[in-house]
Structure formats: C-alpha cells, structure tokens
C-alpha atoms as a PDB file:
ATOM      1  CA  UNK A   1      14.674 102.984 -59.344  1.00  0.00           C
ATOM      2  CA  UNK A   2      16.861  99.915 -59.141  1.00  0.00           C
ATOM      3  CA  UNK A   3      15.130  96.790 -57.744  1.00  0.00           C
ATOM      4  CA  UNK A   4      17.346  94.925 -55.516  1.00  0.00           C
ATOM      5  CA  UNK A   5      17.487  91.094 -56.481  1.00  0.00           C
ATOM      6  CA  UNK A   6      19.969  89.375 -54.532  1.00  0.00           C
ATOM      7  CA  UNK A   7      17.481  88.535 -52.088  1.00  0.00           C
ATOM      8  CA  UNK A   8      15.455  86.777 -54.534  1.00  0.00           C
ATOM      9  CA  UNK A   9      17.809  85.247 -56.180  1.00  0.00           C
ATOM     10  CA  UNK A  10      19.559  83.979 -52.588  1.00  0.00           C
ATOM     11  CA  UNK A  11      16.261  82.423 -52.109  1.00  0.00           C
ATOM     12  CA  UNK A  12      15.766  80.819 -55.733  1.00  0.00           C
ATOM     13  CA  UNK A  13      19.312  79.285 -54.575  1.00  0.00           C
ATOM     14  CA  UNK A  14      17.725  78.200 -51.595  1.00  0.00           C
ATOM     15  CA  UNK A  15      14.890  76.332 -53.135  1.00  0.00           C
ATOM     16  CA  UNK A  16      16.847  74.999 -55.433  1.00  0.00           C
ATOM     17  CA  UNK A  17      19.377  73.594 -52.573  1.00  0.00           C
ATOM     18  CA  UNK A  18      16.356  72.320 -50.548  1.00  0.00           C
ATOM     19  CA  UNK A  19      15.011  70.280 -53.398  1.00  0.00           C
ATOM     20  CA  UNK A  20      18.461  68.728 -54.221  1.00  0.00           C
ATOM     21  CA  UNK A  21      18.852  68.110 -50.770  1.00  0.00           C
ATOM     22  CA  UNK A  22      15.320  66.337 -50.770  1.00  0.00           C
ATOM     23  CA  UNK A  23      16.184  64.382 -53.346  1.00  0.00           C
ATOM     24  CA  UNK A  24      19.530  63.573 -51.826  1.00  0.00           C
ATOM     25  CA  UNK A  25      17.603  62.372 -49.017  1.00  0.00           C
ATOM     26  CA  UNK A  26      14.958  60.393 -51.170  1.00  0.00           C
ATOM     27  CA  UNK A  27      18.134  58.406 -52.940  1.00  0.00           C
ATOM     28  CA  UNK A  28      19.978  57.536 -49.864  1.00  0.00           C
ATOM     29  CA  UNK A  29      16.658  56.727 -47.771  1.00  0.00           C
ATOM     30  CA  UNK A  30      16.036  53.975 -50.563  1.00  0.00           C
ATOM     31  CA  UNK A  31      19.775  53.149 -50.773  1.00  0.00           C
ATOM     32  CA  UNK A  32      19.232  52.603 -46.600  1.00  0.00           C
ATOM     33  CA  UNK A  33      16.280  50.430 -47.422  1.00  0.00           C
ATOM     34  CA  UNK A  34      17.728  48.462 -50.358  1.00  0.00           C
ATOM     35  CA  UNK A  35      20.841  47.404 -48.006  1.00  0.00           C
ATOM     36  CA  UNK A  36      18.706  46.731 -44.847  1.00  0.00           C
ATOM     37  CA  UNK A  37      16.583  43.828 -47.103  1.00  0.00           C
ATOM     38  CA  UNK A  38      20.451  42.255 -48.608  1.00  0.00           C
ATOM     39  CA  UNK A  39      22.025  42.545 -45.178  1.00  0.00           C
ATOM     40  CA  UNK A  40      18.660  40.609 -42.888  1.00  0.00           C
ATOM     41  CA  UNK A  41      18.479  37.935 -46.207  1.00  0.00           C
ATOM     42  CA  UNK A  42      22.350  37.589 -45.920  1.00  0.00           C
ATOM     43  CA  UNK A  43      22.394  37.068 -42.229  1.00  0.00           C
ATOM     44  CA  UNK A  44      19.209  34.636 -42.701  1.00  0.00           C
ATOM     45  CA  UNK A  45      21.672  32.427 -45.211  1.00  0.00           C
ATOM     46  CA  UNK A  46      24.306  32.749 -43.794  1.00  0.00           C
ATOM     47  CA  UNK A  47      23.008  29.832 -41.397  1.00  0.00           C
ATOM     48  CA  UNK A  48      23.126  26.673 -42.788  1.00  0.00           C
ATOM     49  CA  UNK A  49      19.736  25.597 -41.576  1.00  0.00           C
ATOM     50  CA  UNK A  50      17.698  28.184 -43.203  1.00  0.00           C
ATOM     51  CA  UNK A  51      20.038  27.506 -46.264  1.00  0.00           C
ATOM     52  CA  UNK A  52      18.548  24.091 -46.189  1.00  0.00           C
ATOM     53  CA  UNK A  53      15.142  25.391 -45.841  1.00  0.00           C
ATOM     54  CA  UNK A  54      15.191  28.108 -48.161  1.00  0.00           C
ATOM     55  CA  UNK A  55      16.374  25.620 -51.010  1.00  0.00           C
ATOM     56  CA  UNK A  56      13.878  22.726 -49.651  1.00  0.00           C
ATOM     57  CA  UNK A  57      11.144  25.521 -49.854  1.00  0.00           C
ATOM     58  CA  UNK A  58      11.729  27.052 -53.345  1.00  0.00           C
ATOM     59  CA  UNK A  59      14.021  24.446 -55.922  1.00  0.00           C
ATOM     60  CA  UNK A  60      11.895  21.964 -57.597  1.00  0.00           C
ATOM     61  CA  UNK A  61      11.319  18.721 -55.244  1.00  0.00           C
ATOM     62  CA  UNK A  62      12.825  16.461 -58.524  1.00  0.00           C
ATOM     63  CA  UNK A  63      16.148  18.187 -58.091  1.00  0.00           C
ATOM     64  CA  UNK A  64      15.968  18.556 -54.355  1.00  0.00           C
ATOM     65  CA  UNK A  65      15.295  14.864 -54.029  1.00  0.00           C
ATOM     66  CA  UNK A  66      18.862  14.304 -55.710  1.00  0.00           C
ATOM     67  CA  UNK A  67      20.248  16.970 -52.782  1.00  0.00           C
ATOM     68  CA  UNK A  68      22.466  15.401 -50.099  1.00  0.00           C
ATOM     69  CA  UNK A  69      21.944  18.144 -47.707  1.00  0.00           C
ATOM     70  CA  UNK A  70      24.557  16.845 -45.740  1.00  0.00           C
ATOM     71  CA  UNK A  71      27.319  18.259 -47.572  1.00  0.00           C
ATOM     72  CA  UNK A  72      25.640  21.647 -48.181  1.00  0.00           C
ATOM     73  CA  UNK A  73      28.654  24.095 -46.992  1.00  0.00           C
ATOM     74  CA  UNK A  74      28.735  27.879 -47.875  1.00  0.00           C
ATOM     75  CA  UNK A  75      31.102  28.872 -50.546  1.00  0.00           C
ATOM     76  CA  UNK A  76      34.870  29.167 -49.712  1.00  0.00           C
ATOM     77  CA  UNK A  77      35.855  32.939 -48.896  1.00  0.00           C
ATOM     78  CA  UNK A  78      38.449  32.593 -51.855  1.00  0.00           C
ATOM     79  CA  UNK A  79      35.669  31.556 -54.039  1.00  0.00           C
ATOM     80  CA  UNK A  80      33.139  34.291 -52.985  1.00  0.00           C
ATOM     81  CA  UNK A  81      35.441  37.180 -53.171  1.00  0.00           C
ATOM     82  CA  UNK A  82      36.397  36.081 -56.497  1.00  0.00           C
ATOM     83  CA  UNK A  83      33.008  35.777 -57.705  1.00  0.00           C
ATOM     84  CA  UNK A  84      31.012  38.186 -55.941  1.00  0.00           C
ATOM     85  CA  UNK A  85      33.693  41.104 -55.317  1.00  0.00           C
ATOM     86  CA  UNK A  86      32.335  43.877 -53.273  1.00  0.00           C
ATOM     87  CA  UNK A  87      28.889  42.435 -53.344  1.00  0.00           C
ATOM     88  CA  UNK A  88      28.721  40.410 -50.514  1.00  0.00           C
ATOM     89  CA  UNK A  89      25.131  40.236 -50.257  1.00  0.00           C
ATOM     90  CA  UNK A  90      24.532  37.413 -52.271  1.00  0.00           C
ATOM     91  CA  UNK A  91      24.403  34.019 -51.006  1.00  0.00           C
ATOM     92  CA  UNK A  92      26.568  31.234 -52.462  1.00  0.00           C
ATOM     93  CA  UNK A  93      26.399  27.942 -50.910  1.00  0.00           C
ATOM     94  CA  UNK A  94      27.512  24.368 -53.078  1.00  0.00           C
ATOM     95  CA  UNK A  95      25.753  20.805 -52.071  1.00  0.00           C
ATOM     96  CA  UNK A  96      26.519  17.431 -52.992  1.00  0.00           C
ATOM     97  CA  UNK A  97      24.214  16.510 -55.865  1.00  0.00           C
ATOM     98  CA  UNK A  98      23.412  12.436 -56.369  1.00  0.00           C
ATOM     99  CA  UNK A  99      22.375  11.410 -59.805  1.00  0.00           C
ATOM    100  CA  UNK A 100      20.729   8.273 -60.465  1.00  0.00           C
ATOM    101  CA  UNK A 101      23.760   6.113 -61.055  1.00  0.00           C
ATOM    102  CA  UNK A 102      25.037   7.400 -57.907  1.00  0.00           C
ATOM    103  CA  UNK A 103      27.892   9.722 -59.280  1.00  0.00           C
ATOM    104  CA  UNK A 104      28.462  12.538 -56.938  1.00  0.00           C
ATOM    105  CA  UNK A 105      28.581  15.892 -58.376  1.00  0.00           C
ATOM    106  CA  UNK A 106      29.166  19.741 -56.847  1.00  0.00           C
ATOM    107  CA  UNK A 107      26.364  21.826 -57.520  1.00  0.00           C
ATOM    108  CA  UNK A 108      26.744  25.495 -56.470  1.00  0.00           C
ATOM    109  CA  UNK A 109      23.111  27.233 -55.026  1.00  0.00           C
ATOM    110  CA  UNK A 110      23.695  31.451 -55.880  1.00  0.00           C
ATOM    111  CA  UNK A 111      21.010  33.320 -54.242  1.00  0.00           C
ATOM    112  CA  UNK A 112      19.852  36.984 -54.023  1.00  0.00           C
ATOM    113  CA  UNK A 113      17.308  39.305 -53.247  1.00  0.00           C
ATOM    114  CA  UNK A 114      15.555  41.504 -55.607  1.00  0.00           C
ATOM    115  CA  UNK A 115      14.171  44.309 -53.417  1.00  0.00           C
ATOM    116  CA  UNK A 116      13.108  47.287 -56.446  1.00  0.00           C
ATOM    117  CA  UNK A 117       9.352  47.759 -56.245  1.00  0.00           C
ATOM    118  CA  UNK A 118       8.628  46.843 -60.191  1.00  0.00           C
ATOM    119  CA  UNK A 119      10.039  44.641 -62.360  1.00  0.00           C
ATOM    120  CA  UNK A 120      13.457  45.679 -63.407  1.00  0.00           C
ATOM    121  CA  UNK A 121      13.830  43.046 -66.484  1.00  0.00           C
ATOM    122  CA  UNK A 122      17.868  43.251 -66.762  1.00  0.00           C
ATOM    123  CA  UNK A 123      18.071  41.514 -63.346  1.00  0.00           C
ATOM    124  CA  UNK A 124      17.973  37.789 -65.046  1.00  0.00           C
ATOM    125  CA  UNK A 125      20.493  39.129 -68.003  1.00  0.00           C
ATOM    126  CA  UNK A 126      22.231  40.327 -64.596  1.00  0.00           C
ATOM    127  CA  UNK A 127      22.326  36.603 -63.465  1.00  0.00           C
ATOM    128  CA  UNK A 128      24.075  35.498 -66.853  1.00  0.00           C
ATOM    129  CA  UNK A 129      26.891  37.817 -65.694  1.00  0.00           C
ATOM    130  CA  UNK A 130      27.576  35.950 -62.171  1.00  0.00           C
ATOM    131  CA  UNK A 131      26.872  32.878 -63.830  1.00  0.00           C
ATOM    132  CA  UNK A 132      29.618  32.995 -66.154  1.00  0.00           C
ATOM    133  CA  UNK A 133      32.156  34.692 -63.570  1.00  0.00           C
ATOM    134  CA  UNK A 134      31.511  31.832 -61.636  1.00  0.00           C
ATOM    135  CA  UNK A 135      32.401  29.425 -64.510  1.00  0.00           C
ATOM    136  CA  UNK A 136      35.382  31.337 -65.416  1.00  0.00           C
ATOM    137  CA  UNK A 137      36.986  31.251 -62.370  1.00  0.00           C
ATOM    138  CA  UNK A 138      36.510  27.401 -62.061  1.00  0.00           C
ATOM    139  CA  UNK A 139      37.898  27.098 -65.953  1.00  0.00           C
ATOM    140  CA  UNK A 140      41.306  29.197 -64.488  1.00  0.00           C
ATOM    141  CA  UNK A 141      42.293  26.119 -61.960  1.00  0.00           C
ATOM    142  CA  UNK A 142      44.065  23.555 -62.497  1.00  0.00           C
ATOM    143  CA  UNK A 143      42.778  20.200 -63.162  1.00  0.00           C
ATOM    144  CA  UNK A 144      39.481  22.009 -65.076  1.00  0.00           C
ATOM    145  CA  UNK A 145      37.399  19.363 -67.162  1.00  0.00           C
ATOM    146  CA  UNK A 146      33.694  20.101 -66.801  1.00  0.00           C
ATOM    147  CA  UNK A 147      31.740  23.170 -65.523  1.00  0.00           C
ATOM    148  CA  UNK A 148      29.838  23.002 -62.804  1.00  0.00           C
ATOM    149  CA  UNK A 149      25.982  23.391 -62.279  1.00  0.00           C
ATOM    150  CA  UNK A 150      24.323  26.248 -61.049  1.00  0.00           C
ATOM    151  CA  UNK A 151      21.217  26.706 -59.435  1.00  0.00           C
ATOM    152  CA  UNK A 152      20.284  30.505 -59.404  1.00  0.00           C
ATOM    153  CA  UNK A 153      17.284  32.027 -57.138  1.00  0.00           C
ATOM    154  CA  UNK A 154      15.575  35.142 -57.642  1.00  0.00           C
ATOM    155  CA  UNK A 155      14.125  36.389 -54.062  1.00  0.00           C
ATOM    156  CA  UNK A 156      11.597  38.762 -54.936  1.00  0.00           C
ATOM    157  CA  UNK A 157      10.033  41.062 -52.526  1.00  0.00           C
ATOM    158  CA  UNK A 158       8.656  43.688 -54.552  1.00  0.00           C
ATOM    159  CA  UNK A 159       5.066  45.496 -55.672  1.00  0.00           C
ATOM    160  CA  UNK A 160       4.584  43.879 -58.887  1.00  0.00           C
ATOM    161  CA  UNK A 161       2.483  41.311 -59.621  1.00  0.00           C
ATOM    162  CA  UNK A 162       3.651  40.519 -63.167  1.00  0.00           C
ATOM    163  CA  UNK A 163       6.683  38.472 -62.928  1.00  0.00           C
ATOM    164  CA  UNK A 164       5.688  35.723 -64.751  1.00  0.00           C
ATOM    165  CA  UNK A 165       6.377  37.385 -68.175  1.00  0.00           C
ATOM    166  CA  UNK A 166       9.863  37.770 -67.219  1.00  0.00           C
ATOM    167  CA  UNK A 167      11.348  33.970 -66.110  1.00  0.00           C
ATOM    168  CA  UNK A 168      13.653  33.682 -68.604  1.00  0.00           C
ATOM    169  CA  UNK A 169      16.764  35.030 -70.015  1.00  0.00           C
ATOM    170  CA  UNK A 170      15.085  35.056 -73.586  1.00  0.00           C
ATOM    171  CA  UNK A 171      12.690  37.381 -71.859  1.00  0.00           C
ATOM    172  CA  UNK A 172      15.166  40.777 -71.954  1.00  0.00           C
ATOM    173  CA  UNK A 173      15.147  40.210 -76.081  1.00  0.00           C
ATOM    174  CA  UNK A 174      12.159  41.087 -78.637  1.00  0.00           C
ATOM    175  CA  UNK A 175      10.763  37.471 -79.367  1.00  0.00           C
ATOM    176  CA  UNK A 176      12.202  36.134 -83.092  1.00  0.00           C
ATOM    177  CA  UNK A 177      11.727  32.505 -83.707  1.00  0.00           C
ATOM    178  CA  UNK A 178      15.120  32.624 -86.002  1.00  0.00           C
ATOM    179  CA  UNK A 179      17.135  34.477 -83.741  1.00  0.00           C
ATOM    180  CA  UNK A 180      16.277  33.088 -80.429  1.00  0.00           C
ATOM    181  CA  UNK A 181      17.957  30.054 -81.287  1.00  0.00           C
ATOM    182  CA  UNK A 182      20.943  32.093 -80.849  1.00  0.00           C
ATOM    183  CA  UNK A 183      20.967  33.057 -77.236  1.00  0.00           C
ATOM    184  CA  UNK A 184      22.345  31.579 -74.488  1.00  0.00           C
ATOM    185  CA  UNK A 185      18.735  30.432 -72.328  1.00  0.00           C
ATOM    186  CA  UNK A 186      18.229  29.660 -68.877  1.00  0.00           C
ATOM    187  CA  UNK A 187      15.477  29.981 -66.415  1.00  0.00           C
ATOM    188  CA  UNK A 188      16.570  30.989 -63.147  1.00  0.00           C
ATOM    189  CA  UNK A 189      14.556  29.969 -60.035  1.00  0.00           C
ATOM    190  CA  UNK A 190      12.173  33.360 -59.122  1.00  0.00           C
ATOM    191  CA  UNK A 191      10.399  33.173 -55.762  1.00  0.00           C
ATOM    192  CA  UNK A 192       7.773  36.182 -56.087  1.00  0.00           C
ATOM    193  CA  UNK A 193       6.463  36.308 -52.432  1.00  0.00           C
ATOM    194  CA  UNK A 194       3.413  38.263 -53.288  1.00  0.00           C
ATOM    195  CA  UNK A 195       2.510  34.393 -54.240  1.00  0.00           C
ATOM    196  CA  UNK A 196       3.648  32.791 -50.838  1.00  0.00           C
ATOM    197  CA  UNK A 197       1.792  32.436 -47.983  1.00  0.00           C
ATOM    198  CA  UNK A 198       2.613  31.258 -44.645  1.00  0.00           C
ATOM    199  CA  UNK A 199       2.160  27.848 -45.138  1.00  0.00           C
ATOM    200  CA  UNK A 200       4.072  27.666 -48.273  1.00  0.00           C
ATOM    201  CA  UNK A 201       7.116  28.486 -45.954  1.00  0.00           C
ATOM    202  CA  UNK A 202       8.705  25.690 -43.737  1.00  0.00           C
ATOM    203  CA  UNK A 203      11.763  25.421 -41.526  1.00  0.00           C
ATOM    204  CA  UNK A 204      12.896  26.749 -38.366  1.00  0.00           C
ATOM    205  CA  UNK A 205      10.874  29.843 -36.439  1.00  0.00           C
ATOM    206  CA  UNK A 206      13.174  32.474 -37.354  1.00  0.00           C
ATOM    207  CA  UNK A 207      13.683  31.717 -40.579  1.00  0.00           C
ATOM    208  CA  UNK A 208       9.891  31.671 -41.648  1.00  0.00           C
ATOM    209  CA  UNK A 209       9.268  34.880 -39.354  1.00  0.00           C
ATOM    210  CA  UNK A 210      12.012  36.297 -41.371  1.00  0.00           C
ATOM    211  CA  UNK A 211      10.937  35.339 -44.722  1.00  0.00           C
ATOM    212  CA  UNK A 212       7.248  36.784 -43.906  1.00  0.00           C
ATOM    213  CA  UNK A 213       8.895  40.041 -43.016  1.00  0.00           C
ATOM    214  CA  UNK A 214      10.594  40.591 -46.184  1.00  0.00           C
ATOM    215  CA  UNK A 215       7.402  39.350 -48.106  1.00  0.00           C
ATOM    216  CA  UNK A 216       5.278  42.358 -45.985  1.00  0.00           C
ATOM    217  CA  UNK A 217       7.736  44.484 -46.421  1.00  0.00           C
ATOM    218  CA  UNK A 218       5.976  46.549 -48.825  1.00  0.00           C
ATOM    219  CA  UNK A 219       2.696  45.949 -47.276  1.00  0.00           C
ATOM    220  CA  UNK A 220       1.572  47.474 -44.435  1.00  0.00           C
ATOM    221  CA  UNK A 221      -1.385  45.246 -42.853  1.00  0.00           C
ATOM    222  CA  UNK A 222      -2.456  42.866 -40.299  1.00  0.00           C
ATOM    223  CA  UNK A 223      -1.891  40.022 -42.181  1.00  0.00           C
ATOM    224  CA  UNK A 224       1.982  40.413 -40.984  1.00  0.00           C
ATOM    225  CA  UNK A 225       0.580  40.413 -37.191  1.00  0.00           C
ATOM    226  CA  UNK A 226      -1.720  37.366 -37.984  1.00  0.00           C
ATOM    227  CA  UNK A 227       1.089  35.342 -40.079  1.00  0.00           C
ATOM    228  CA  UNK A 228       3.299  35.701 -37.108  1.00  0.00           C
ATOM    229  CA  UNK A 229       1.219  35.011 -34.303  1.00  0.00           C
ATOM    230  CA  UNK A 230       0.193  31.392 -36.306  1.00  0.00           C
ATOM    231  CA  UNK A 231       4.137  30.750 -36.604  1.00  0.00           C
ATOM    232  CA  UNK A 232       4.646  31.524 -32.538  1.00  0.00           C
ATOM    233  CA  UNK A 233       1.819  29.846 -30.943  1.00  0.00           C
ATOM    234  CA  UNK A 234       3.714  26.307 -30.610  1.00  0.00           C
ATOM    235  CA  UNK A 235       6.735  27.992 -30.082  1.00  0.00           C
ATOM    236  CA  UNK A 236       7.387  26.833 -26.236  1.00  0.00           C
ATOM    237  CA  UNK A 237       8.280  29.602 -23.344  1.00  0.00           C
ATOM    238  CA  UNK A 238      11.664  28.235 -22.922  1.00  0.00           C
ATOM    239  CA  UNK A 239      12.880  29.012 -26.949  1.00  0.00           C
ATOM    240  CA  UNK A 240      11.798  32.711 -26.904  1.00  0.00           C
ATOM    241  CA  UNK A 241      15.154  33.421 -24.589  1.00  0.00           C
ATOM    242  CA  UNK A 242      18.888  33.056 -25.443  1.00  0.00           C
ATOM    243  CA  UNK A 243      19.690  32.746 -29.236  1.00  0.00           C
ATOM    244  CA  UNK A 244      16.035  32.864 -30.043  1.00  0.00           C
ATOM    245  CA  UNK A 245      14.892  35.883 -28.773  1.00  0.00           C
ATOM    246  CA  UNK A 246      18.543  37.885 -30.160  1.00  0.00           C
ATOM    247  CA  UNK A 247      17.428  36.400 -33.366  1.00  0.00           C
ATOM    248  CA  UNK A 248      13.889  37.763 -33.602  1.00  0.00           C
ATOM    249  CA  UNK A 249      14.944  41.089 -31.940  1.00  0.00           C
ATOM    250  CA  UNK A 250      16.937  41.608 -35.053  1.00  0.00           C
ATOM    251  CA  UNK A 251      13.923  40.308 -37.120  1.00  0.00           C
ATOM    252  CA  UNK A 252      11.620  43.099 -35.595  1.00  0.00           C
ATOM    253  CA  UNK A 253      14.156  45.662 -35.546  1.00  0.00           C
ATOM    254  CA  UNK A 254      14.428  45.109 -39.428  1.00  0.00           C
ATOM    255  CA  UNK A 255      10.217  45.023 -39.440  1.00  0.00           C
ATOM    256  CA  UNK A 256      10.299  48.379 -37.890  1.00  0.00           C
ATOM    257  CA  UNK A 257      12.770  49.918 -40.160  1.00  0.00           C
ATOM    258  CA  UNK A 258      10.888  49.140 -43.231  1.00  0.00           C
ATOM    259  CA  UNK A 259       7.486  49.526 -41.798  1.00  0.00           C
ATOM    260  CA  UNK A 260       7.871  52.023 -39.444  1.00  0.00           C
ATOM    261  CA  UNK A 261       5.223  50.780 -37.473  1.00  0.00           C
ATOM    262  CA  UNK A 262       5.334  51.269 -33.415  1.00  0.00           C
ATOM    263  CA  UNK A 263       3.140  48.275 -33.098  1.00  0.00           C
ATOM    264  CA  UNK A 264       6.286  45.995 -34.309  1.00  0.00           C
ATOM    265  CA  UNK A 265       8.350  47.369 -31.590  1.00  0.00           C
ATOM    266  CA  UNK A 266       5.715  45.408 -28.777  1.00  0.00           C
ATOM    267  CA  UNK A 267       4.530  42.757 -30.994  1.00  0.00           C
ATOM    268  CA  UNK A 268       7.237  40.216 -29.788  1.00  0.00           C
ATOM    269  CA  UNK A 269       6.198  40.872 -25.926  1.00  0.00           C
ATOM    270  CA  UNK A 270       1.885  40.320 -27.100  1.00  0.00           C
ATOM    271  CA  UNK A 271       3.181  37.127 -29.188  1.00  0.00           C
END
C-alpha cells in the first residue's frame, strides 16, 4: 500500500514557514523598538535646551564649568553627514570650551543611545571608530593644525546592571600590563539609567519626562507613574497646552509603544 506523504510534508513546510515567519517577526519587532528609542532621543537633542541639560546632567561639573553654553550649536549638516552617514540617530552638537587662560577652544559633544538589553562590549571599541572619522575629516580641511576634543556619551537604557566593568576602551582587550601600553585608551562618558533617579535629572519638563521614559523602558512598574506625577505637579495649567502638550503626546505615544500599557494612553489627562 503506498502511503501518501505530500500532505505531511506540505505541512512540515508549513511549520517550518510559520516559525521563520515568527522569527521574522521577532527581528523586525526589535528592529521597530531599537529605532523608536534613537528616533524619541534624537528628537529630545535635537533641541538645544535639552542639549544643554543633558550635558549639564551627565559630563563631569570640572569640564562643564569650562562650558560656554552660549555657543553650544548642533553640528553643521556637512559635518554630520560626513561623519555619521546614514546614521542619523546620533547626536553631535560642538560648544565653546574656556580654559583657564581664557583661550577659546571647539569642543564637539557626540552622543548616542545604547538600547540592547545586555552589555554588548564592542559598543565603546564602536566609539573609537566615530571618534577617529570625526578627526579625519577635520585633518582633510584646509588650514588643519590641531585635532579637536571630543566628548563621547554612552546613553544606556538597558537590563544590565554590570556596566561598570566595561568604561573603557582597554576593557574589549584581555588585561596585559606590557601590552596595554599599546592601545589607544579613552573613557567615554556612560550614563547607565538603571542608576538615575528622578532627581538626578534636571532641565525642562519634557526633557526629564522623556529621559524617565527611556530609563522605564524596560521596566514595567509604577515607579514610571509616580516619577512623572512628581515632575508635573508644579507644572502650571496654562503649559500643558500648545507646544507642551504636542511634546508630551509624543512622549506618551513613545511610552505606550514600548510598554504597551493602556494606562499610558490616560495618564497625561489623571496628571
């Protein structure tokens, strides 16, 4: 008797399609969710207020101090395309920097957001590579004599709890006393917001109501709720309209997406 198989094997095909399709799914649903966190910390740089903040907030207060934050100005278009390419979603802004003879020098600020939910240790060896695109296009112009300073930040939103260990570009290498003296070290500035709490973040509303939102991002409790009721109770009747309110819309609407929580969708009305 011959056993007819097609139907079985149709349906092995079918499994098979469903779980590639799954994981299809699973890769662009995390794709979705690692472009929603660059896009909301782009937009939040991209005014110059929270710029201000954000650097005030997280850069050592002996190098802020030397900061004229008068003169902070976001990196020419020419400039960012050059350095960043396609990857517009990091942040590259340049301030006047004061030393103590008074000499005025350009520093540039290069910011991004590290969104992976464990420590991914080739993201500071990552930095070397903008750092020195940067430098490279300044050593093309004309009129080059001395590099400029960079200050990089390391936004990180993620689950683990163990960044520490990995501050440093030295980090990515097996530790040698003889053979570290040969690589190129820096220490880039790492804000781990599992560490930050709501009074460790000043500057204007949105901006802090933002920055809580990518540090619960990954966490879904009360504590949000609670954070951003304490940053809205002064907040007067007359600011949540106009700009304001278009603002935090887009701030819950990016809550929602990576919380998926109903409550966010009513939370602004309750505030």
């Amino acid at each position: 008797m011959k056993i007819d198989t097609d139907g079985d094997n149709m349906m092995n095909k079918n499994d098979k399609n469903n779980e590639n399709d799954k994981n299809s799914e699973n890769k662009n649903d995390k794709r979705k969710r690692g472009n929603i966190h660059d896009q909301v910390f782009k937009s939040i740089m991209d005014i110059k207020t929270n710029a201000e903040a954000f650097i005030r907030n997280f850069i050592p207060e002996d190098v802020v101090s030397h900061m004229d934050f008068s003169t902070l100005r976001k990196a020419s278009g020419e400039l960012i395309d050059s350095f960043l390419g396609n990857s517009q979603i990091d942040v590259l802004y340049q301030v006047d920097y004061v030393t103590d003879d008074g000499e005025r020098r350009n520093v540039f600020v290069y910011a991004m957001i590290e969104h992976k939910s464990y420590i991914d240790l080739w993201m500071v060896a990552q930095i070397l590579f903008y750092l020195v695109k940067l430098w490279e296009d300044e050593h093309s112009k004309k009129g080059f004599t001395k590099l400029t300073h960079i200050i990089p930040i390391i936004l990180y939103h993620g689950k683990d709890k163990i960044l520490d260990k990995h501050r440093n570009f030295k980090s990515v290498f097996r530790d040698d006393p003889l053979l570290n003296r040969y690589l190129p070290n820096f220490e880039p500035v790492i804000v781990n917001m599992n560490d930050k709490s709501v009074h460790d973040i000043n500057g204007p509303v949105e901006y802090v109501i933002s920055m809580l939102t990518i540090k619960y991002s990954h966490k879904h409790t009360d504590d949000y709720y609670a954070d951003v009721k304490y940053v809205l109770k002064d907040v007067s009747i007359s600011r949540k309209k106009g700009p304001f309110f278009s603002q935090m819309r887009t701030i819950l609407f990016y809550a929602y997406e990576v919380r998926k929580d109903n409550d966010v969708m009513v939370f602004y009305v309750i505030a």
